[in-house]
C-alpha atoms as a PDB file:
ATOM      1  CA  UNK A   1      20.488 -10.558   7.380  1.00  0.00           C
ATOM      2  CA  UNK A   2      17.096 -11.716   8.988  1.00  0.00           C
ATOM      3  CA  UNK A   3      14.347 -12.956   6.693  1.00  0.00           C
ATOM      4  CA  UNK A   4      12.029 -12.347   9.479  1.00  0.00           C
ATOM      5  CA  UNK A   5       9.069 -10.584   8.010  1.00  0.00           C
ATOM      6  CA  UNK A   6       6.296  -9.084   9.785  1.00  0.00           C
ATOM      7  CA  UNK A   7       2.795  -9.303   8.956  1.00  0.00           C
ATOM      8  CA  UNK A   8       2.362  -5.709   8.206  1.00  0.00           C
ATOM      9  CA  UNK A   9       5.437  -6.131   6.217  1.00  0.00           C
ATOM     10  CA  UNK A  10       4.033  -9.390   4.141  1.00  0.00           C
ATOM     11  CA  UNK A  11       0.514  -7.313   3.473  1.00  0.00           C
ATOM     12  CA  UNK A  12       2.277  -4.742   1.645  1.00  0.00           C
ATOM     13  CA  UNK A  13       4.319  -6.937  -0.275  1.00  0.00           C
ATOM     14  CA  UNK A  14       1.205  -8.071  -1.467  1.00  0.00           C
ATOM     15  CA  UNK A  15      -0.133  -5.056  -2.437  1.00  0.00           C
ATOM     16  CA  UNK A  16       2.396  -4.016  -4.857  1.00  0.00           C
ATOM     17  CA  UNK A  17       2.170  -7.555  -6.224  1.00  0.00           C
ATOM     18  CA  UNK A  18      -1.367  -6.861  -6.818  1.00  0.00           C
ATOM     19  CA  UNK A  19      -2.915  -3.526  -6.697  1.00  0.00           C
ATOM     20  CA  UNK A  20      -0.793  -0.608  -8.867  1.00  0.00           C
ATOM     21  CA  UNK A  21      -3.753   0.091 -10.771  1.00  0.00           C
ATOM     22  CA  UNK A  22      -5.808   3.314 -10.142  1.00  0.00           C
ATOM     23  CA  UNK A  23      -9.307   2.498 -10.079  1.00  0.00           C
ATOM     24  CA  UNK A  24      -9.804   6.256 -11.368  1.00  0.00           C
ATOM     25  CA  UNK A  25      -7.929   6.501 -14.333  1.00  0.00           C
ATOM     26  CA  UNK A  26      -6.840   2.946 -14.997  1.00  0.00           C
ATOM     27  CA  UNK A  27      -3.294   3.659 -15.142  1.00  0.00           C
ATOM     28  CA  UNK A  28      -1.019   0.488 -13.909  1.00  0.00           C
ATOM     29  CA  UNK A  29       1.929   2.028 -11.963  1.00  0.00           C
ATOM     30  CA  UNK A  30       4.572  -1.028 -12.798  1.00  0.00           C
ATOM     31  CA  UNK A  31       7.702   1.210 -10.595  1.00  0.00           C
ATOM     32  CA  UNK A  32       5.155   2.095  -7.879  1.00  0.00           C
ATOM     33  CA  UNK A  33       3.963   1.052  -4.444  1.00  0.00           C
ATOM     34  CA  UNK A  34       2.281   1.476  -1.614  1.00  0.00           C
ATOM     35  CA  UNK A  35       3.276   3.375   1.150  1.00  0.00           C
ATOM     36  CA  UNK A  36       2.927   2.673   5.173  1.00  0.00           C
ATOM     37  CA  UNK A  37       2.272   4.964   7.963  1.00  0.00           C
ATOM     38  CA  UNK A  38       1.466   4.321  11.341  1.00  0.00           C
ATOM     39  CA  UNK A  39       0.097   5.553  14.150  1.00  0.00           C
ATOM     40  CA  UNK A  40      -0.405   3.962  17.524  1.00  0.00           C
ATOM     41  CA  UNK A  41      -3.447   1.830  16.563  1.00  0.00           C
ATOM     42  CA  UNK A  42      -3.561   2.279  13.183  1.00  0.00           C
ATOM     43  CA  UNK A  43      -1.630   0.860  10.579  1.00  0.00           C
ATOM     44  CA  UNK A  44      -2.743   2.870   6.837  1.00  0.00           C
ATOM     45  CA  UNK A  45      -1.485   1.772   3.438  1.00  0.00           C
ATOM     46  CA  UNK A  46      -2.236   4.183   0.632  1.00  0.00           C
ATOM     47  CA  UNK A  47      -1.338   4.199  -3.287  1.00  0.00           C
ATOM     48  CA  UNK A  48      -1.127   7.162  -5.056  1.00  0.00           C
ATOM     49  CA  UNK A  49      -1.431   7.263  -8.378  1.00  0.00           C
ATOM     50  CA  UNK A  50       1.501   9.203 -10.606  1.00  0.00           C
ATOM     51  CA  UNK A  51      -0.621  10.145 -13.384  1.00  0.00           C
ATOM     52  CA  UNK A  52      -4.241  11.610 -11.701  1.00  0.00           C
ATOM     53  CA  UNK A  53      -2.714  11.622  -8.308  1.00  0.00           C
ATOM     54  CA  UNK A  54      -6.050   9.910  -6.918  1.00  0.00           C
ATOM     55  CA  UNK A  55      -5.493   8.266  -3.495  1.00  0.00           C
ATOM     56  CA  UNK A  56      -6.470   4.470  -2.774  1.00  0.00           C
ATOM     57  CA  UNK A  57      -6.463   3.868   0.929  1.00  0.00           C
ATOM     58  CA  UNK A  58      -6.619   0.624   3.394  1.00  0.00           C
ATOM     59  CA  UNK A  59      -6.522   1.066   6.854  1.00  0.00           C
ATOM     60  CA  UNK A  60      -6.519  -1.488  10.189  1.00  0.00           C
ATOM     61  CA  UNK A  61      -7.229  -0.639  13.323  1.00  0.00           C
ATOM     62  CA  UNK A  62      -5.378  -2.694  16.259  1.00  0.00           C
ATOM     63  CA  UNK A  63      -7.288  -3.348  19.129  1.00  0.00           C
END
């Protein structure tokens, strides 16, 4: 098994480390995560929240 890790793999590690907590209701989602979708030269991460279903999104663009 590799341990390679790639970068867009690393930044969403770090945002379920960090940010599970809605900024619209407050609720801290301690089983959730962030999800990843691509596509072509975008990479978008978004959270969505369990309890208000609000949607916290972070998108790069690859150039």
């Amino acid at each position: 098994m590799s341990s390679f890790r790639s970068p867009f793999e690393r930044l969403r590690a770090k945002f379920d480390e960090s940010e599970l907590k809605c900024p619209a209701c407050g609720y801290m989602d301690t089983d959730g995560g962030w999800r990843v979708s691509t596509s072509g030269s975008r990479v978008q991460y978004q959270f969505i929240c369990p309890t208000c279903h609000a949607i916290e999104t972070r998108e790069m663009r690859l150039e």
